[in-house]
N, C-alpha and C. Protein backbone atom coordinates (compact mmCIF):
# COMPACT_ATOMS: atom_id res chain seq x y z
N UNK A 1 16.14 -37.99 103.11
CA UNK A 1 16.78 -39.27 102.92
C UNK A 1 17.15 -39.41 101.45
N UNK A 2 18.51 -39.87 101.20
CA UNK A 2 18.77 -40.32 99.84
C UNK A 2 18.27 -41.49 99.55
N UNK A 3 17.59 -40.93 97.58
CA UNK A 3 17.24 -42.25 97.01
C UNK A 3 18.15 -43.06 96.45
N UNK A 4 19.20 -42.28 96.01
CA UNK A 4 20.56 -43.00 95.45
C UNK A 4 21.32 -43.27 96.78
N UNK A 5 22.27 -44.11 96.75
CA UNK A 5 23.83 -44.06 97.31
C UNK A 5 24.05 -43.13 96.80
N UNK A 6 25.47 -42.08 98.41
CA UNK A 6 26.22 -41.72 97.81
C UNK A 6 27.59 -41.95 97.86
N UNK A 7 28.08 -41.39 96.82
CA UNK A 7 29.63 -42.21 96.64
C UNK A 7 30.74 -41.45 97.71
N UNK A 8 31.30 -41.47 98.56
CA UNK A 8 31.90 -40.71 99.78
C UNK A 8 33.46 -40.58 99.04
N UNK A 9 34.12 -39.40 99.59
CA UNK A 9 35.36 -39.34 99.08
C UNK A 9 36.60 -40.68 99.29
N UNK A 10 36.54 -41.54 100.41
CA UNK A 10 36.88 -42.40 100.72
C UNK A 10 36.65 -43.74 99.72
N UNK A 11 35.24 -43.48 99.14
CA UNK A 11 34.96 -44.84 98.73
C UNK A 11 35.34 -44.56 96.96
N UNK A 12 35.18 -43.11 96.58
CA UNK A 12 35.27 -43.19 95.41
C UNK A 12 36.62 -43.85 94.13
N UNK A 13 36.46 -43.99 93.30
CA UNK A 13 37.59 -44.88 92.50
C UNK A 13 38.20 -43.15 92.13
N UNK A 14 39.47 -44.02 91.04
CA UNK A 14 40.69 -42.66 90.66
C UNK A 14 40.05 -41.70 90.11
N UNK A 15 39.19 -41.71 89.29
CA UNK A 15 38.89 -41.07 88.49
C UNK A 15 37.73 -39.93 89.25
N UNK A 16 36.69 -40.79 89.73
CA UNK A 16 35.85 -39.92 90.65
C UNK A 16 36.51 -38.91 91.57
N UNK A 17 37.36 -39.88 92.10
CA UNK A 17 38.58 -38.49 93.16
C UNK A 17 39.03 -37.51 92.61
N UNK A 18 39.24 -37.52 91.44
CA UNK A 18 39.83 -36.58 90.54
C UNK A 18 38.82 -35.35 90.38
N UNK A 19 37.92 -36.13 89.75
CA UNK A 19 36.84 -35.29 89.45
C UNK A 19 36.00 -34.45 91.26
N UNK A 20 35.92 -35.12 92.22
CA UNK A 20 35.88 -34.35 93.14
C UNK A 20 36.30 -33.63 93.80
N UNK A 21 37.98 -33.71 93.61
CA UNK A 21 39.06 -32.46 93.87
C UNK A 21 38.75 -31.62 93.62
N UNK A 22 38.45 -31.44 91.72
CA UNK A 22 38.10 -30.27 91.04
C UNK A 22 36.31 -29.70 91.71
N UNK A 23 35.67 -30.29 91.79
CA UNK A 23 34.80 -30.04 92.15
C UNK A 23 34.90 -29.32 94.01
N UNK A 24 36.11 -29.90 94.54
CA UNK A 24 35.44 -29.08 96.08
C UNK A 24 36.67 -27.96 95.88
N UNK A 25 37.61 -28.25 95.02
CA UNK A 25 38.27 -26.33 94.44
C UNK A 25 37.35 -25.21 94.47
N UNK A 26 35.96 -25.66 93.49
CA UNK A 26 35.73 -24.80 93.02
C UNK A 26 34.19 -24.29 94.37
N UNK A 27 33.91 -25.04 95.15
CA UNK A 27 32.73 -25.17 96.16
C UNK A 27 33.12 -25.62 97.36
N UNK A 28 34.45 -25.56 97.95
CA UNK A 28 35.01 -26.22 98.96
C UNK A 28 34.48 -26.70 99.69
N UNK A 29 33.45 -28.09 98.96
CA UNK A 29 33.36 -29.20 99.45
C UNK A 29 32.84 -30.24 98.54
N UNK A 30 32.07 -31.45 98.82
CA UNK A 30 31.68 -32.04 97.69
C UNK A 30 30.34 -32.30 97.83
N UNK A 31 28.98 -31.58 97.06
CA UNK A 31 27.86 -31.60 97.35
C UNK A 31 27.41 -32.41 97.32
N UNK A 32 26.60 -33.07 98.14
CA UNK A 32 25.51 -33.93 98.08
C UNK A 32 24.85 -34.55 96.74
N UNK A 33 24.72 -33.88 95.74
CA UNK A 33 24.25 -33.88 94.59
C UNK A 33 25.53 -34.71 93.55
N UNK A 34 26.34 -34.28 94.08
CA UNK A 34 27.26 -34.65 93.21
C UNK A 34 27.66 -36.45 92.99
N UNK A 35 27.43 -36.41 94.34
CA UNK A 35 28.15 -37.60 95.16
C UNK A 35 27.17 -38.52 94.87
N UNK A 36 25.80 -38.01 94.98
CA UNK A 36 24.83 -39.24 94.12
C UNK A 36 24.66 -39.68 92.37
N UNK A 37 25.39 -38.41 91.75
CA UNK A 37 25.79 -38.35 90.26
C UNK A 37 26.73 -39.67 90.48
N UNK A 38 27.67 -40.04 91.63
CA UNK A 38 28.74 -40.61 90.51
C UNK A 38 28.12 -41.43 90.72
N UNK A 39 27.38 -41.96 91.23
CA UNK A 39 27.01 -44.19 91.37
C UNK A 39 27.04 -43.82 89.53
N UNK A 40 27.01 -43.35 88.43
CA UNK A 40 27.41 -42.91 87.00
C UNK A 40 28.49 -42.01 86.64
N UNK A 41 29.58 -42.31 87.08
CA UNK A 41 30.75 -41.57 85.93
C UNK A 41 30.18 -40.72 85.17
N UNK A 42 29.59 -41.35 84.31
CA UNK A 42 29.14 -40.77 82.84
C UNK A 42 28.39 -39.57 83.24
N UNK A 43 27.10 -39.93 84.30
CA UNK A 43 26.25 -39.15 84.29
C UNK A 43 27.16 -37.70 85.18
N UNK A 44 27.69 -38.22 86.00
CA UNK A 44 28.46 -36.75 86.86
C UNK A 44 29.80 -36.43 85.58
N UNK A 45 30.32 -36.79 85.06
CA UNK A 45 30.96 -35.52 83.89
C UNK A 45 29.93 -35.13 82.85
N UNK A 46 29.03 -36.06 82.52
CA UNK A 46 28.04 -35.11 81.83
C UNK A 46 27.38 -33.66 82.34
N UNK A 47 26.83 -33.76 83.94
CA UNK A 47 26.45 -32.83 84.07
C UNK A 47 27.68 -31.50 84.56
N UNK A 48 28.48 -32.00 85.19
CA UNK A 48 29.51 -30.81 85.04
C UNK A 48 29.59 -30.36 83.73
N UNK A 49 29.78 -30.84 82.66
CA UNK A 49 30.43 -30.23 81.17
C UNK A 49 29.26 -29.78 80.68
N UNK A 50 27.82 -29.33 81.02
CA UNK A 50 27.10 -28.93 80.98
C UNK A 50 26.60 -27.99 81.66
N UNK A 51 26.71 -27.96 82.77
CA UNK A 51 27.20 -26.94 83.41
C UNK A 51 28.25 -25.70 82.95
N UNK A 52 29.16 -26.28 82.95
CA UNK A 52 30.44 -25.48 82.15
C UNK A 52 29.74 -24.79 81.05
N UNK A 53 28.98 -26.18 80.16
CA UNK A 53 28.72 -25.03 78.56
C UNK A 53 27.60 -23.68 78.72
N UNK A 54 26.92 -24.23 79.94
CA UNK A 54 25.74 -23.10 80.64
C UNK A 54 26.20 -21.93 80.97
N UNK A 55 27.93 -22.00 81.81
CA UNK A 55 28.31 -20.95 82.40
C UNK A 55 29.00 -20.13 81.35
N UNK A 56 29.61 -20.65 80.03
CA UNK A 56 30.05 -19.96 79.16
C UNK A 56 29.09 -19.05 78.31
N UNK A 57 27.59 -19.41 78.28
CA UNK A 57 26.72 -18.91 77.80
C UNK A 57 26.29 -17.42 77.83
N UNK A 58 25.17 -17.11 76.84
CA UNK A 58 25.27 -15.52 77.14
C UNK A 58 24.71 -14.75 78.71
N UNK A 59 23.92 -15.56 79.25
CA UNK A 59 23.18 -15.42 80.40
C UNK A 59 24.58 -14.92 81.64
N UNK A 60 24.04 -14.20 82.41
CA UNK A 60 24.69 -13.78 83.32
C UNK A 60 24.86 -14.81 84.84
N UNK A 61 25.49 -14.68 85.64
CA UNK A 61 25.51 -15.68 86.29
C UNK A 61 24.12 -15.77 87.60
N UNK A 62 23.48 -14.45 87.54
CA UNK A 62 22.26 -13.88 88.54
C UNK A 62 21.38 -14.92 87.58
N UNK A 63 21.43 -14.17 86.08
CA UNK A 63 20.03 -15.19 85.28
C UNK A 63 20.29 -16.78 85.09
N UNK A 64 21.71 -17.41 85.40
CA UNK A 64 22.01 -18.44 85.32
C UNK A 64 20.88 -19.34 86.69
N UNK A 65 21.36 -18.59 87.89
CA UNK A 65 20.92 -19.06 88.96
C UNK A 65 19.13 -19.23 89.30
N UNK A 66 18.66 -17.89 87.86
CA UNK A 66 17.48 -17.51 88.18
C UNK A 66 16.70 -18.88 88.01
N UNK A 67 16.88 -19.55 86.46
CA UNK A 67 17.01 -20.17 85.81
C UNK A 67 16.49 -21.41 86.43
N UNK A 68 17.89 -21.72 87.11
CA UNK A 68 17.82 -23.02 88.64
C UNK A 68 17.00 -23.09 89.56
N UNK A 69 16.59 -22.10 89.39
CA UNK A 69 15.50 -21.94 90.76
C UNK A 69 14.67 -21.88 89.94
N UNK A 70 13.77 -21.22 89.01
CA UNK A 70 12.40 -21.71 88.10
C UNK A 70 12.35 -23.14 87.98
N UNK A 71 13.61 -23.62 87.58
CA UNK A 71 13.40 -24.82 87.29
C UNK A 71 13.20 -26.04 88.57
N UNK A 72 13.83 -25.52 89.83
CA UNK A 72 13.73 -26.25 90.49
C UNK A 72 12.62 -26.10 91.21
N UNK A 73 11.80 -24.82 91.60
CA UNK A 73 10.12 -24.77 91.93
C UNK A 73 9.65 -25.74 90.82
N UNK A 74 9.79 -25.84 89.58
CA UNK A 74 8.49 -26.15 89.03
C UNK A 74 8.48 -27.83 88.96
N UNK A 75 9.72 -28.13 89.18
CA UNK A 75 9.81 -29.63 89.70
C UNK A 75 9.69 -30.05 91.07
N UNK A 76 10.16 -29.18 91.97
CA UNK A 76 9.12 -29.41 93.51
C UNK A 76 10.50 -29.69 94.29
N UNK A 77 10.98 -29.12 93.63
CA UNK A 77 12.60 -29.46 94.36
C UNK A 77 13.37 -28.08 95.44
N UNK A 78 13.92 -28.71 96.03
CA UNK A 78 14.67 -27.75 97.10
C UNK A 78 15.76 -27.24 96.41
N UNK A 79 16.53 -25.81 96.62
CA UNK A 79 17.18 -25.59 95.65
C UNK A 79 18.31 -24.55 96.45
């Protein structure tokens, strides 16, 4: 069960649509995760452009993922 709302492609404003286009380009669809980012604008382009600066990084995209998953065991999260 979600603790947030999430924001549905239907309901979202211009800008969110925008930003979820690009987002189901690149994952052809719009994750779950995402969709509870926007009830914050701010907070869902923050974490994309962070993302981004992660993927430009020296880490490979195997150790990128490894990464996500340490981090998400050690917070108790599904991943």
């Amino acid at each position: 069960m979600a603790r947030l709302p999430v924001i549905t492609e239907e309901k979202a404003d211009e800008h969110t649509g925008k930003t979820y286009a690009a987002i189901k380009s690149k994952f052809g669809m719009v994750p779950n995760i995402f969709k509870g980012m926007a009830n914050s604008s701010v907070t869902l382009d923050a974490y994309l452009k962070l993302d981004e600066m992660i993927s430009n990084g020296s880490f490979t995209p195997v150790e990128q993922d490894v990464v996500r998953i340490v981090v998400s065991q050690y917070n108790n999260c599904r991943y």
